[in-house]
PDB file of N, CA and C in Angstrom:
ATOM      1  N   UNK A   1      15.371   4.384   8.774  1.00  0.00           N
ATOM      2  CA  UNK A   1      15.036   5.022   7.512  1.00  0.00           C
ATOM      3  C   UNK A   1      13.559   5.426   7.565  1.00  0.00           C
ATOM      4  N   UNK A   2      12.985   6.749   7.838  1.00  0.00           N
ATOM      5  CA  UNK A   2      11.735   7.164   7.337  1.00  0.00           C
ATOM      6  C   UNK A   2      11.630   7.674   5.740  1.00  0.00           C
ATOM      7  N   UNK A   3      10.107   6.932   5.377  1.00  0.00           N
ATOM      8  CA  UNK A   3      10.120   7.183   4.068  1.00  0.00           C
ATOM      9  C   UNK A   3       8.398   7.954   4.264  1.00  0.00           C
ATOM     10  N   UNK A   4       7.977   8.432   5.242  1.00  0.00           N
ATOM     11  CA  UNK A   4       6.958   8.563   5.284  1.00  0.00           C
ATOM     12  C   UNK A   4       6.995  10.416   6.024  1.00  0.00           C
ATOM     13  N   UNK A   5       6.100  10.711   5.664  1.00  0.00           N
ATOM     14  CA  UNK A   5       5.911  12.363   6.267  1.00  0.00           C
ATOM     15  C   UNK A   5       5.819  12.192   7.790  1.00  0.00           C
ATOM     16  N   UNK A   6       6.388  13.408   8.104  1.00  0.00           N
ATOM     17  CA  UNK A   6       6.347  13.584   9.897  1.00  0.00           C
ATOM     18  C   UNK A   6       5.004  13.299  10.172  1.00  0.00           C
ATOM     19  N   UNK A   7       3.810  14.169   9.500  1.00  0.00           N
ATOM     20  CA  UNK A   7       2.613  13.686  10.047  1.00  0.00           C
ATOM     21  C   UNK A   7       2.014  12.608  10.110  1.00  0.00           C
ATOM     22  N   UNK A   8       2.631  11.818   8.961  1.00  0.00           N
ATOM     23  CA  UNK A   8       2.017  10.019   9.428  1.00  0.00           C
ATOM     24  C   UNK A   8       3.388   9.059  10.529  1.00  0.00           C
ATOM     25  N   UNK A   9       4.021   9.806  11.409  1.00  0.00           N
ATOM     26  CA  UNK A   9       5.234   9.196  12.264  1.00  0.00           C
ATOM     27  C   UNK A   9       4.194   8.800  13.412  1.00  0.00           C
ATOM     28  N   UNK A  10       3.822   7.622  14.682  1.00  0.00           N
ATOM     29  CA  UNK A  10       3.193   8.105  15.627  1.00  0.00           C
ATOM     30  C   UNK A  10       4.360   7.667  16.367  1.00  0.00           C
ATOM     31  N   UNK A  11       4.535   8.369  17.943  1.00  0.00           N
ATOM     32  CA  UNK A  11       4.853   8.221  18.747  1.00  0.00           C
ATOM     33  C   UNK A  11       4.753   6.809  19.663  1.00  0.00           C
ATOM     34  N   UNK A  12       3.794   6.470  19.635  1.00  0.00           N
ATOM     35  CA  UNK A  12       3.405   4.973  20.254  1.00  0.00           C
ATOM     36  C   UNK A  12       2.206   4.715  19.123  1.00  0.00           C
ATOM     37  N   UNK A  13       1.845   3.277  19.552  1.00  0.00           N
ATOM     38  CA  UNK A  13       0.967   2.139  19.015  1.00  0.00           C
ATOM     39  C   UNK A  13      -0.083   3.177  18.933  1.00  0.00           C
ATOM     40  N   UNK A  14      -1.022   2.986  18.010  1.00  0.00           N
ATOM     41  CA  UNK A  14      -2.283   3.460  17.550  1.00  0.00           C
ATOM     42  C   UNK A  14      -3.248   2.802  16.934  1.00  0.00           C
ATOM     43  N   UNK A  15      -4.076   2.459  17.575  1.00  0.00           N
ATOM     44  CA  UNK A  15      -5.478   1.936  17.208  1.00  0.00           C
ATOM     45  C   UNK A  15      -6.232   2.647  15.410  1.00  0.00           C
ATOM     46  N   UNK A  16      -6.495   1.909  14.676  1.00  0.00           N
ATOM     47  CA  UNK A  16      -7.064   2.256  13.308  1.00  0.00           C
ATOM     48  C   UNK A  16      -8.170   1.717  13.037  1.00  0.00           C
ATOM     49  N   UNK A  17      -9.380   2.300  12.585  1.00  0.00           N
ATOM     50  CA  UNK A  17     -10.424   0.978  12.396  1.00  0.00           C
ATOM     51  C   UNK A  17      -9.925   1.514  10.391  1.00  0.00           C
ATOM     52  N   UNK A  18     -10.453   0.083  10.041  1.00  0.00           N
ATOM     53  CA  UNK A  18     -10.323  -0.051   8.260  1.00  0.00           C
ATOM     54  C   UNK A  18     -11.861  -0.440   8.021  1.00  0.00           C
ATOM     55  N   UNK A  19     -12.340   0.464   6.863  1.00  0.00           N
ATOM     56  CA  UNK A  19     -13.619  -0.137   6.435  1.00  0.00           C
ATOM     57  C   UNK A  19     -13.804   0.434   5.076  1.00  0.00           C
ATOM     58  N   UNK A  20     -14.513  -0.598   4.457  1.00  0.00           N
ATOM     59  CA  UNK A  20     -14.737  -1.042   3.055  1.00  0.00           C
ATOM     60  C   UNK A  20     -15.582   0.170   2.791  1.00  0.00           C
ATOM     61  N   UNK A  21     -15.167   0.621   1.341  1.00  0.00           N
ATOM     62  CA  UNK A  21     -15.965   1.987   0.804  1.00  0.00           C
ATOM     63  C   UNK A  21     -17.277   1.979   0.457  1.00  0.00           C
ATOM     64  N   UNK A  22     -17.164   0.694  -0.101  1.00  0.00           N
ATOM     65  CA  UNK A  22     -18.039  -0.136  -0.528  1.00  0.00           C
ATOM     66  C   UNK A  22     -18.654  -1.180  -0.689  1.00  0.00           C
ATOM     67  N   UNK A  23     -20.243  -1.576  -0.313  1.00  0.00           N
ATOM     68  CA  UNK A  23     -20.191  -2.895   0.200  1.00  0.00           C
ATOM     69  C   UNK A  23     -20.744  -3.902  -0.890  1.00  0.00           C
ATOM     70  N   UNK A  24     -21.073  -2.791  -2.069  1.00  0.00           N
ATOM     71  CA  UNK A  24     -22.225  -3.587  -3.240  1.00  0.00           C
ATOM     72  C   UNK A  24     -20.954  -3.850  -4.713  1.00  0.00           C
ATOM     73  N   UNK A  25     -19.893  -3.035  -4.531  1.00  0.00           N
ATOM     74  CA  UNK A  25     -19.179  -3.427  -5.773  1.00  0.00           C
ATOM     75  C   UNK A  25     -17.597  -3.666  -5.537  1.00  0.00           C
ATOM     76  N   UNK A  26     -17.033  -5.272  -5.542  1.00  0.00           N
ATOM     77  CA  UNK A  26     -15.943  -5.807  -5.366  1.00  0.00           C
ATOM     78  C   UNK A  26     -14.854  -4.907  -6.109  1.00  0.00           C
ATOM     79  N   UNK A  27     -13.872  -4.532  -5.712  1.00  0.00           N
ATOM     80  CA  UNK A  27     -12.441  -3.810  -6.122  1.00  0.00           C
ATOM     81  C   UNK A  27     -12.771  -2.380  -5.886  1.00  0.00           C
ATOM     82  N   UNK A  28     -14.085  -2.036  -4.990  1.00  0.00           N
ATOM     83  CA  UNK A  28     -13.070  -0.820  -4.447  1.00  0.00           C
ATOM     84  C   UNK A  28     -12.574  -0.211  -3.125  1.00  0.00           C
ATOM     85  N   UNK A  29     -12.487   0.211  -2.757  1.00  0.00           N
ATOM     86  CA  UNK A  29     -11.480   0.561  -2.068  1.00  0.00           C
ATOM     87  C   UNK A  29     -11.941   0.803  -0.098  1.00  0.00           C
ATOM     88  N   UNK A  30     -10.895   1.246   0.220  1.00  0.00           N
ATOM     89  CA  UNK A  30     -11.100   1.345   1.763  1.00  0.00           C
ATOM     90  C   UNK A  30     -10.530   2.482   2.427  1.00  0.00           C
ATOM     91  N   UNK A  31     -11.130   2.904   3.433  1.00  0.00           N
ATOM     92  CA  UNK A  31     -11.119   4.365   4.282  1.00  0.00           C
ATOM     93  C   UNK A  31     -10.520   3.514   5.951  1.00  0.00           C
ATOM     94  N   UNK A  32      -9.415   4.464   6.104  1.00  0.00           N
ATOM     95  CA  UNK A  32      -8.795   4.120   7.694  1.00  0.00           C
ATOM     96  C   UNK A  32      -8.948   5.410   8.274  1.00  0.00           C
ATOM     97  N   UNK A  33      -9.380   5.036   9.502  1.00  0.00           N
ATOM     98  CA  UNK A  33      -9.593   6.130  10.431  1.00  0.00           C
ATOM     99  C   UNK A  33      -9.331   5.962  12.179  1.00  0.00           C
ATOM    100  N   UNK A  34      -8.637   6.678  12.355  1.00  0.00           N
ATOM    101  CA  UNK A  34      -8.204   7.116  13.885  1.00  0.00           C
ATOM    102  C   UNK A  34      -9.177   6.700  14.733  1.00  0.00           C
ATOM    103  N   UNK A  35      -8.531   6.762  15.712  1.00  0.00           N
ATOM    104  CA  UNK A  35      -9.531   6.931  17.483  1.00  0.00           C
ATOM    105  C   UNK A  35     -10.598   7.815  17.405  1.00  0.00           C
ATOM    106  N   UNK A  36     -10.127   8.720  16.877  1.00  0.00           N
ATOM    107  CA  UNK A  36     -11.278  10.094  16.960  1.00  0.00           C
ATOM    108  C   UNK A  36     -12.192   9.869  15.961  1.00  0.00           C
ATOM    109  N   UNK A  37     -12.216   9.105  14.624  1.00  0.00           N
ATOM    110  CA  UNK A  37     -13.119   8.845  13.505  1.00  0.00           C
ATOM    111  C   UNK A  37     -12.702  10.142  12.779  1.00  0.00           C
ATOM    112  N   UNK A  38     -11.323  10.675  12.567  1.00  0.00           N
ATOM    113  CA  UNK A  38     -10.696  11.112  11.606  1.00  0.00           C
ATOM    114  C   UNK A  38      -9.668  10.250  10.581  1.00  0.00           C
ATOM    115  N   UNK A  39     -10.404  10.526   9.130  1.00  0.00           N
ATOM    116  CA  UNK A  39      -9.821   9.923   8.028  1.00  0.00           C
ATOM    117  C   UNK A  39      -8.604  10.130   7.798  1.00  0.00           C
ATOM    118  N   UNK A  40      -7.530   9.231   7.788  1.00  0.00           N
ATOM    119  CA  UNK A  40      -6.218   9.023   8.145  1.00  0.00           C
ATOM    120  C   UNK A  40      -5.834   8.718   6.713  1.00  0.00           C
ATOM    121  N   UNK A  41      -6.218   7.534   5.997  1.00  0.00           N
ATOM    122  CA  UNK A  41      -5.835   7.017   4.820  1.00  0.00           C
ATOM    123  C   UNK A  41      -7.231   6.537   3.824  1.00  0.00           C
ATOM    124  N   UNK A  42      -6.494   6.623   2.793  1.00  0.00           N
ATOM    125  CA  UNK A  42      -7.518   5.813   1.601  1.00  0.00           C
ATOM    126  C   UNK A  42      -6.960   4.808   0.826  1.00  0.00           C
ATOM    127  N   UNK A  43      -7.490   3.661   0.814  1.00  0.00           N
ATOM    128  CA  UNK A  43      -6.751   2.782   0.032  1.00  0.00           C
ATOM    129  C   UNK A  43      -7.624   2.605  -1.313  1.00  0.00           C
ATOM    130  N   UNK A  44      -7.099   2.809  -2.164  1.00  0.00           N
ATOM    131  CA  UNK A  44      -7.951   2.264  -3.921  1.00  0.00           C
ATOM    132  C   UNK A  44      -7.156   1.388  -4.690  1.00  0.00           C
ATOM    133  N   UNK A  45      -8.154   0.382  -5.566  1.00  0.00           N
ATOM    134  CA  UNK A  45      -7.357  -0.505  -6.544  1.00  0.00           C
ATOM    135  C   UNK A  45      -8.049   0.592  -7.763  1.00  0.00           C
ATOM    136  N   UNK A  46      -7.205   0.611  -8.880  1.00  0.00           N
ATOM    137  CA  UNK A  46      -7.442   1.081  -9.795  1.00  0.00           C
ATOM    138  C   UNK A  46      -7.721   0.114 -11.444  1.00  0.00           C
ATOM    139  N   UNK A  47      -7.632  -0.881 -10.996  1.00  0.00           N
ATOM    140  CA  UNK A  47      -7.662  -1.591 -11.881  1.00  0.00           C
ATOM    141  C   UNK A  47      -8.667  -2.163 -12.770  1.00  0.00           C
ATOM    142  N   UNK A  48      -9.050  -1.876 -13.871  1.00  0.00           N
ATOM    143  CA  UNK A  48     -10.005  -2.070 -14.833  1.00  0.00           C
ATOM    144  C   UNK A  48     -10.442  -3.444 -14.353  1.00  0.00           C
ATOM    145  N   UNK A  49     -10.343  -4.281 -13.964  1.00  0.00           N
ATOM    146  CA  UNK A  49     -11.213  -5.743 -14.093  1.00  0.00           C
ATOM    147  C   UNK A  49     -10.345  -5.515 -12.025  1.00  0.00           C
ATOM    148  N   UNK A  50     -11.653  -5.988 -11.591  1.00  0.00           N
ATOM    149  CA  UNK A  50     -11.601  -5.878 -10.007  1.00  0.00           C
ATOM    150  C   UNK A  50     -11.330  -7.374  -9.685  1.00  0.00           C
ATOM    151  N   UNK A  51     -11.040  -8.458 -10.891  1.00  0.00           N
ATOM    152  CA  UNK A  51     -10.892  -9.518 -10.331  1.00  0.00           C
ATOM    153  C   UNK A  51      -8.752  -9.683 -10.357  1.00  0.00           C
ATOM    154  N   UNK A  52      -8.465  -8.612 -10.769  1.00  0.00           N
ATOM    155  CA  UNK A  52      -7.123  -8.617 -10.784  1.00  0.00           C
ATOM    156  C   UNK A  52      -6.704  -7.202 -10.650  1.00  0.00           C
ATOM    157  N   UNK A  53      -6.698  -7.438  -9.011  1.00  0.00           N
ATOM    158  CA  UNK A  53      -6.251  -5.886  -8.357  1.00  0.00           C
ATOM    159  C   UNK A  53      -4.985  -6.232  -7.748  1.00  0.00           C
ATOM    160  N   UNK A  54      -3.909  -5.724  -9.210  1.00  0.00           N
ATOM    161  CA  UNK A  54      -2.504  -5.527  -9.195  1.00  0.00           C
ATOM    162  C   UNK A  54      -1.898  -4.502  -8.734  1.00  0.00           C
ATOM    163  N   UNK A  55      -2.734  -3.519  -8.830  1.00  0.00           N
ATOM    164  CA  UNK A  55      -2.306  -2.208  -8.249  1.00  0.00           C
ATOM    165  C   UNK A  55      -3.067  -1.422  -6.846  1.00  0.00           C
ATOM    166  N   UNK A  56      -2.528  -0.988  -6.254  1.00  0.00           N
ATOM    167  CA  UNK A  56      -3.027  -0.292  -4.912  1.00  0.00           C
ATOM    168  C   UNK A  56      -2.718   1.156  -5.125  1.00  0.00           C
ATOM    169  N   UNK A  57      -3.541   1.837  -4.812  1.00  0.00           N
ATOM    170  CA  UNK A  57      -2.499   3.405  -4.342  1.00  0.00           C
ATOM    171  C   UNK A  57      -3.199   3.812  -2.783  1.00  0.00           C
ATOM    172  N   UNK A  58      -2.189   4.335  -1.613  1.00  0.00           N
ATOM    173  CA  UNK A  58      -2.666   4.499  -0.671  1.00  0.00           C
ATOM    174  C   UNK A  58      -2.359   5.870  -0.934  1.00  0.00           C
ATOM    175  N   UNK A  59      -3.690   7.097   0.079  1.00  0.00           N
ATOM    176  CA  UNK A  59      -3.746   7.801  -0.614  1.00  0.00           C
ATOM    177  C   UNK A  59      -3.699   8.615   0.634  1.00  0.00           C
ATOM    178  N   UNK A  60      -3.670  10.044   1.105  1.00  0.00           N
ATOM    179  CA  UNK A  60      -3.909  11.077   2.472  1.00  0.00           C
ATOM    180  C   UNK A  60      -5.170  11.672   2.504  1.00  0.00           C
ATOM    181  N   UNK A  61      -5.868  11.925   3.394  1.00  0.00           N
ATOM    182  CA  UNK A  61      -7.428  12.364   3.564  1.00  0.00           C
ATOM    183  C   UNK A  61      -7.790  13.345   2.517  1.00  0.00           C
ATOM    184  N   UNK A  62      -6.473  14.077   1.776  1.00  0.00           N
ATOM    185  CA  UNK A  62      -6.972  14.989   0.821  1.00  0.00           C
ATOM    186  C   UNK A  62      -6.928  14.230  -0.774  1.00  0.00           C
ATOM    187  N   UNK A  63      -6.786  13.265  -1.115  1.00  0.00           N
ATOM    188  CA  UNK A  63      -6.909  12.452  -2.052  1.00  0.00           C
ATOM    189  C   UNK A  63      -5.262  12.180  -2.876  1.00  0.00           C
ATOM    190  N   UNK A  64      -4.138  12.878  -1.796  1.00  0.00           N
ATOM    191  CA  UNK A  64      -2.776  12.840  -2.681  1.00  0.00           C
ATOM    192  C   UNK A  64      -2.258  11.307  -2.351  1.00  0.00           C
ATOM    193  N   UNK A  65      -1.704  10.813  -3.602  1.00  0.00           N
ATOM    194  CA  UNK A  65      -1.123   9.833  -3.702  1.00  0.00           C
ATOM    195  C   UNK A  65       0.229   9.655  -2.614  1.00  0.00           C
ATOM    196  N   UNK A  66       0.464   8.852  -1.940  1.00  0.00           N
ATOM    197  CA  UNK A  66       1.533   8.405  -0.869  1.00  0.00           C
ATOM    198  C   UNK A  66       2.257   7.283  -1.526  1.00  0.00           C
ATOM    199  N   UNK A  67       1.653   6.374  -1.956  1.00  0.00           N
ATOM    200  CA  UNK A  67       2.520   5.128  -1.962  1.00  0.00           C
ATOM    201  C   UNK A  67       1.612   4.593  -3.029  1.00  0.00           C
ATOM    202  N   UNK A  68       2.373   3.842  -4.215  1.00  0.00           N
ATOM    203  CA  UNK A  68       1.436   2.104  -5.210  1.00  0.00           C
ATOM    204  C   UNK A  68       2.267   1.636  -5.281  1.00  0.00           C
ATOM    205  N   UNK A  69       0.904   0.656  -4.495  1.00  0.00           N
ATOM    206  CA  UNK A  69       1.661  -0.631  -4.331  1.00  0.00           C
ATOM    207  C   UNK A  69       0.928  -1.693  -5.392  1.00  0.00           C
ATOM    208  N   UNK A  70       2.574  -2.628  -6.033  1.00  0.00           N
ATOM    209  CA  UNK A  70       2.327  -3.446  -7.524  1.00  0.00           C
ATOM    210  C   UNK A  70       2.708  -4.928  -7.871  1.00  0.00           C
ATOM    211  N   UNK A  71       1.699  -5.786  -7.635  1.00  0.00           N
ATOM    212  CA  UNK A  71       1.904  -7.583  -8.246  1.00  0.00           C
ATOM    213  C   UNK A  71       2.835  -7.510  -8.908  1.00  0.00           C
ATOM    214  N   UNK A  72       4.093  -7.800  -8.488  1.00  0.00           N
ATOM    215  CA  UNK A  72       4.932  -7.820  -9.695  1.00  0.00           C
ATOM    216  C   UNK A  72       4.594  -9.624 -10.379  1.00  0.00           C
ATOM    217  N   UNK A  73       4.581  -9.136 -11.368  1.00  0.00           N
ATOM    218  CA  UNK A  73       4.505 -10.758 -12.225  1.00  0.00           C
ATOM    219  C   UNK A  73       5.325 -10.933 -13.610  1.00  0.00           C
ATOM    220  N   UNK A  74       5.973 -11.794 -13.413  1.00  0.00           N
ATOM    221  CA  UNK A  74       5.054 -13.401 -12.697  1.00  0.00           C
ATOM    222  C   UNK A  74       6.199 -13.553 -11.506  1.00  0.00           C
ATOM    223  N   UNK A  75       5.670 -13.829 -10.640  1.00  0.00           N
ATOM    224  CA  UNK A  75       5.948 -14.115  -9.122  1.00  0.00           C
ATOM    225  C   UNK A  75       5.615 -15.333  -8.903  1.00  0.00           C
ATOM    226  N   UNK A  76       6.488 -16.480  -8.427  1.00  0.00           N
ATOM    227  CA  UNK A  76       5.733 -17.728  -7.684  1.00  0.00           C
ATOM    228  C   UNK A  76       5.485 -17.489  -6.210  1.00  0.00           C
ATOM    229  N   UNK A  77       6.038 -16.320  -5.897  1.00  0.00           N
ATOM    230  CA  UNK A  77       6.350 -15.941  -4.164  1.00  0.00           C
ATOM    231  C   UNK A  77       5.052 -14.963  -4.125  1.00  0.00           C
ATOM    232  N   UNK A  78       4.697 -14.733  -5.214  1.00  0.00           N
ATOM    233  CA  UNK A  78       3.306 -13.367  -4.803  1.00  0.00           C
ATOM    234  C   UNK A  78       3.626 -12.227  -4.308  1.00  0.00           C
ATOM    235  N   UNK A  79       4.999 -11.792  -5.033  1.00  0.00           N
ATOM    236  CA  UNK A  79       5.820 -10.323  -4.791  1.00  0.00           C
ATOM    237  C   UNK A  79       4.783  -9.422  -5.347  1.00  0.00           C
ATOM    238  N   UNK A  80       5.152  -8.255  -4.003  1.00  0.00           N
ATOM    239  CA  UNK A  80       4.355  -6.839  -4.312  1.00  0.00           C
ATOM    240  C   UNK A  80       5.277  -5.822  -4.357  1.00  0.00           C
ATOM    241  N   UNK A  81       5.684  -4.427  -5.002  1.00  0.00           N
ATOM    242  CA  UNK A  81       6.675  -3.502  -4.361  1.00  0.00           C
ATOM    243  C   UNK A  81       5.822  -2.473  -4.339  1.00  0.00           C
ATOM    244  N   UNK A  82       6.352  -1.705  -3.548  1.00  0.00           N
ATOM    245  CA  UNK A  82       5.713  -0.374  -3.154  1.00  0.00           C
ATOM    246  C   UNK A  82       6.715   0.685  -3.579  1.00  0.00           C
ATOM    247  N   UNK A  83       6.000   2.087  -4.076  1.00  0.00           N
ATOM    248  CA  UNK A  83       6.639   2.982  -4.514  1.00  0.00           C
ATOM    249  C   UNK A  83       6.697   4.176  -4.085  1.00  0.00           C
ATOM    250  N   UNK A  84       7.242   5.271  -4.095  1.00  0.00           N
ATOM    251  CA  UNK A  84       6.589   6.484  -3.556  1.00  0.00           C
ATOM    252  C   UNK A  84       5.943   7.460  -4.658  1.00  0.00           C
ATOM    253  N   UNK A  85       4.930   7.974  -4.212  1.00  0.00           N
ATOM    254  CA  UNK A  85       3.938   8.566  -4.696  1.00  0.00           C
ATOM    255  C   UNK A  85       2.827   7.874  -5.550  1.00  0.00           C
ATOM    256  N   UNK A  86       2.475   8.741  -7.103  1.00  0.00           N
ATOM    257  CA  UNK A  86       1.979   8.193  -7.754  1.00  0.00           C
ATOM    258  C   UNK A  86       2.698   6.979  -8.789  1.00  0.00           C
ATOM    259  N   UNK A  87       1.941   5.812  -8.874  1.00  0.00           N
ATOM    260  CA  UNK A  87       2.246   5.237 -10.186  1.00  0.00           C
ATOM    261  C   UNK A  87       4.296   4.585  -9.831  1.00  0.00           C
ATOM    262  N   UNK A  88       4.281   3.923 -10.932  1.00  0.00           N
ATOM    263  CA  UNK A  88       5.561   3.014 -10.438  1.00  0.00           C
ATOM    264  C   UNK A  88       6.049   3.058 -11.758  1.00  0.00           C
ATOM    265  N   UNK A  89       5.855   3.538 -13.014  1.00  0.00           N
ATOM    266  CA  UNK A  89       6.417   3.307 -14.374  1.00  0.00           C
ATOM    267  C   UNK A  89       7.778   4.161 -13.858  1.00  0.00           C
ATOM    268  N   UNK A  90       8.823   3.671 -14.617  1.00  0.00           N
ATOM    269  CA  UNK A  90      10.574   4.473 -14.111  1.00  0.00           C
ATOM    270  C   UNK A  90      10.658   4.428 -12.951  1.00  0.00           C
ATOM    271  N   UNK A  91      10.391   4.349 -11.743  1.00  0.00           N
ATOM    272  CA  UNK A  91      10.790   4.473 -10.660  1.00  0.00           C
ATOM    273  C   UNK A  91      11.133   3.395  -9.866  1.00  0.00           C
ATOM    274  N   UNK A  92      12.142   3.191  -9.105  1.00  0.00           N
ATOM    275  CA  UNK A  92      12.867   1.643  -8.208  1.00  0.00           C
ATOM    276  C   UNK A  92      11.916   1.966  -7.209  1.00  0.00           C
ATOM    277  N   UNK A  93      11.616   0.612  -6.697  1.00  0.00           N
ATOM    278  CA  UNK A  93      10.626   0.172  -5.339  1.00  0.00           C
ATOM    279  C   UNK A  93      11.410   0.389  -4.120  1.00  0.00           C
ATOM    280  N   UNK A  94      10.718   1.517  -3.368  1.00  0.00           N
ATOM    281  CA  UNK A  94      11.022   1.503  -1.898  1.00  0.00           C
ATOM    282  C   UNK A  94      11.401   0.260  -1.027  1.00  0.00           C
ATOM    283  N   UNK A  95      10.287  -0.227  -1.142  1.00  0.00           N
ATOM    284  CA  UNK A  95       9.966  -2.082  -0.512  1.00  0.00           C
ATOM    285  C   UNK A  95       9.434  -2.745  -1.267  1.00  0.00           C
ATOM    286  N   UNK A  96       9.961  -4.339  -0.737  1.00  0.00           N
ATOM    287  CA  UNK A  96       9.227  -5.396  -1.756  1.00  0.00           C
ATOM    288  C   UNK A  96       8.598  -6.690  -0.554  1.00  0.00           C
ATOM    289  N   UNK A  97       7.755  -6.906  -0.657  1.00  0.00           N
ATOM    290  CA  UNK A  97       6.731  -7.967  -0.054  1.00  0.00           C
ATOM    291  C   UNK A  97       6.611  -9.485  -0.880  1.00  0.00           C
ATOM    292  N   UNK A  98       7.106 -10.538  -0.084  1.00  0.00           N
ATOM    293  CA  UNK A  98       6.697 -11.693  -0.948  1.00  0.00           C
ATOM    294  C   UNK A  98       6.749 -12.708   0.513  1.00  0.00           C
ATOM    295  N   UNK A  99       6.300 -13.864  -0.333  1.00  0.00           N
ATOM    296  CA  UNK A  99       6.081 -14.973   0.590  1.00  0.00           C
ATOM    297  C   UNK A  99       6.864 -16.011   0.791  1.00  0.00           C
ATOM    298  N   UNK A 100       7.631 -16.412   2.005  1.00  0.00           N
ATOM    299  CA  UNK A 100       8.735 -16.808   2.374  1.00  0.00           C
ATOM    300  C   UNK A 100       8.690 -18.540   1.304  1.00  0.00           C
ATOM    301  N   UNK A 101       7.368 -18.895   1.170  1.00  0.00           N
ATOM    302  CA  UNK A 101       7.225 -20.215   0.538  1.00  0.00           C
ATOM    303  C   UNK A 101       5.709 -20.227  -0.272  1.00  0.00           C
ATOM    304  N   UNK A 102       6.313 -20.829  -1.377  1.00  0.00           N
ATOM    305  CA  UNK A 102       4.982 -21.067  -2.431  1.00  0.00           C
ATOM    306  C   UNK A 102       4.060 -21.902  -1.958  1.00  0.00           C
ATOM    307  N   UNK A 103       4.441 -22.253  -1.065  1.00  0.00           N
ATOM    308  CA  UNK A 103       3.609 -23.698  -0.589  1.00  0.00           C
ATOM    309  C   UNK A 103       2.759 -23.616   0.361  1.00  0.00           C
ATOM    310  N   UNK A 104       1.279 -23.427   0.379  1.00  0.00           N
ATOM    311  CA  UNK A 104       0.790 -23.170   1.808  1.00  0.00           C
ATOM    312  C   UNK A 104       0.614 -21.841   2.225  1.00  0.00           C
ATOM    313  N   UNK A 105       0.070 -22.124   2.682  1.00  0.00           N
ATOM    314  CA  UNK A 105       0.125 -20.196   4.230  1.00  0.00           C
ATOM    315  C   UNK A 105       1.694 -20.787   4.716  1.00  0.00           C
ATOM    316  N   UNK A 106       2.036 -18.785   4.419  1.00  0.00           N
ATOM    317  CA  UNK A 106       3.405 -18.674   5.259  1.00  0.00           C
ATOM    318  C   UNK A 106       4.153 -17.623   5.739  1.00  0.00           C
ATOM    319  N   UNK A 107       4.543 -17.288   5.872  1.00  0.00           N
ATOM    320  CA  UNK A 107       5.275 -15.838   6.763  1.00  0.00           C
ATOM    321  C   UNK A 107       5.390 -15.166   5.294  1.00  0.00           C
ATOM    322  N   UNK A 108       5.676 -13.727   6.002  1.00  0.00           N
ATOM    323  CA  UNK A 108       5.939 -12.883   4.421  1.00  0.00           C
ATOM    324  C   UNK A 108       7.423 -12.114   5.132  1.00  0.00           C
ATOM    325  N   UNK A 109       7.450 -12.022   3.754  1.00  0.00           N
ATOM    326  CA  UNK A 109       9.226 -11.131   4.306  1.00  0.00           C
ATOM    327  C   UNK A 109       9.373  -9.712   3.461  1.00  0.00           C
ATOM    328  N   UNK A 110       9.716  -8.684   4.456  1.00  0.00           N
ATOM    329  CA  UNK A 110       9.549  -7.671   3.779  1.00  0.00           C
ATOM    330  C   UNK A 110      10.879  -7.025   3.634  1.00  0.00           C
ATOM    331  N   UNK A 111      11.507  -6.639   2.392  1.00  0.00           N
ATOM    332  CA  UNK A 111      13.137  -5.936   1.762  1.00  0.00           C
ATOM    333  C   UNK A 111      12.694  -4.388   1.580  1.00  0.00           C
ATOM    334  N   UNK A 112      13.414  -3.846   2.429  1.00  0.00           N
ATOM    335  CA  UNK A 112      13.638  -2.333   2.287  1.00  0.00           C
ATOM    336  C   UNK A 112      14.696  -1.872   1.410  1.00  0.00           C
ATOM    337  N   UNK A 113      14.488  -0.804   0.572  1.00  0.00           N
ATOM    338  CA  UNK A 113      15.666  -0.877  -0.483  1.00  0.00           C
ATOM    339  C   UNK A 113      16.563   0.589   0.202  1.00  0.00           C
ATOM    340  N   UNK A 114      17.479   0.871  -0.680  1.00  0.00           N
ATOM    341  CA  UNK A 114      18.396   1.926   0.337  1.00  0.00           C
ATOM    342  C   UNK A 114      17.978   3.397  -0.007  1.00  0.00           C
ATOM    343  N   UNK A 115      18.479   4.314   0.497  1.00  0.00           N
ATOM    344  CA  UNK A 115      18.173   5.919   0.439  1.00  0.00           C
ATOM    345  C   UNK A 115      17.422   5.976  -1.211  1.00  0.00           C
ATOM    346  N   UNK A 116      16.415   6.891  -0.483  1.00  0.00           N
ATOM    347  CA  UNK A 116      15.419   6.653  -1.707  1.00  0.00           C
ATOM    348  C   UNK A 116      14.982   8.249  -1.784  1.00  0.00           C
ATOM    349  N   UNK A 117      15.914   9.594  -2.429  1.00  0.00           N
ATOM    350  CA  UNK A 117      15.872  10.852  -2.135  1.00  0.00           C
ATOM    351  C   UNK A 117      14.792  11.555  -3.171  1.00  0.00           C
ATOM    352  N   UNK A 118      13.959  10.815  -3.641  1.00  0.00           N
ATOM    353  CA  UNK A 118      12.946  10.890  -4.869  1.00  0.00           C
ATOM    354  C   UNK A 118      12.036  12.259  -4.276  1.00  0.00           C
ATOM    355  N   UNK A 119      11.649  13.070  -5.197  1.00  0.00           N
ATOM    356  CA  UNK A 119      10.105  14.037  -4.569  1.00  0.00           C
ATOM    357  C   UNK A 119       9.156  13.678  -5.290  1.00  0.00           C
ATOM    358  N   UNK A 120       7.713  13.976  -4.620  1.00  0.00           N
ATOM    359  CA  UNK A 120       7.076  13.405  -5.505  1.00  0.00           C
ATOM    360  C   UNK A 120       5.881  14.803  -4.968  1.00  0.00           C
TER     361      UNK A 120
END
């Protein structure tokens, strides 16, 4: 199942460096970039208080929304789902992310949901 554009498919393994947008103010966001030091992705929390960054949106070098990703709560597992495009109000989660056990550091398990023919 691809849920992602041909241009983000790679052929083999690919090296990414990730770095912080910002180094002086907590909750925002991060820039990924290629081998070549071409901007690949943007990650932003949007969330009014940076001490509860529930929401993600990953974004394409031209600033369009791809995917938000959302804390679902209340979670004892620390479930996240991801959506396509902008924003997640009405729309079923592509994938969902949680943690195999409340207890401790522990594996995470990730649920892919089925044909997802949405445009965004």
């Amino acid at each position: 199942m691809v849920i992602v554009e041909e241009g983000f498919v790679y052929e083999k393994e690919t090296h990414l460096t990730v770095m912080k947008t910002s180094l002086f103010f907590a909750g925002d966001g991060f820039a990924v970039y290629d081998c070549n030091g071409q901007l690949v992705f943007r990650v932003d929390s949007y969330s009014p208080d940076s001490r509860d960054a529930g929401e993600l949106v990953l974004m394409d070098p031209t600033g369009r929304c791809l995917l938000t990703v959302r804390r679902k709560r209340p979670s004892l597992h620390q479930r996240w789902e991801g959506f396509l495009g902008e924003g997640w109000d009405g729309k079923k989660p592509i994938f969902s992310v949680r943690r195999s056990s409340i207890i401790g550091r522990s594996n995470m398990t990730v649920e892919l949901f089925g044909d997802q023919t949405e445009e965004y």
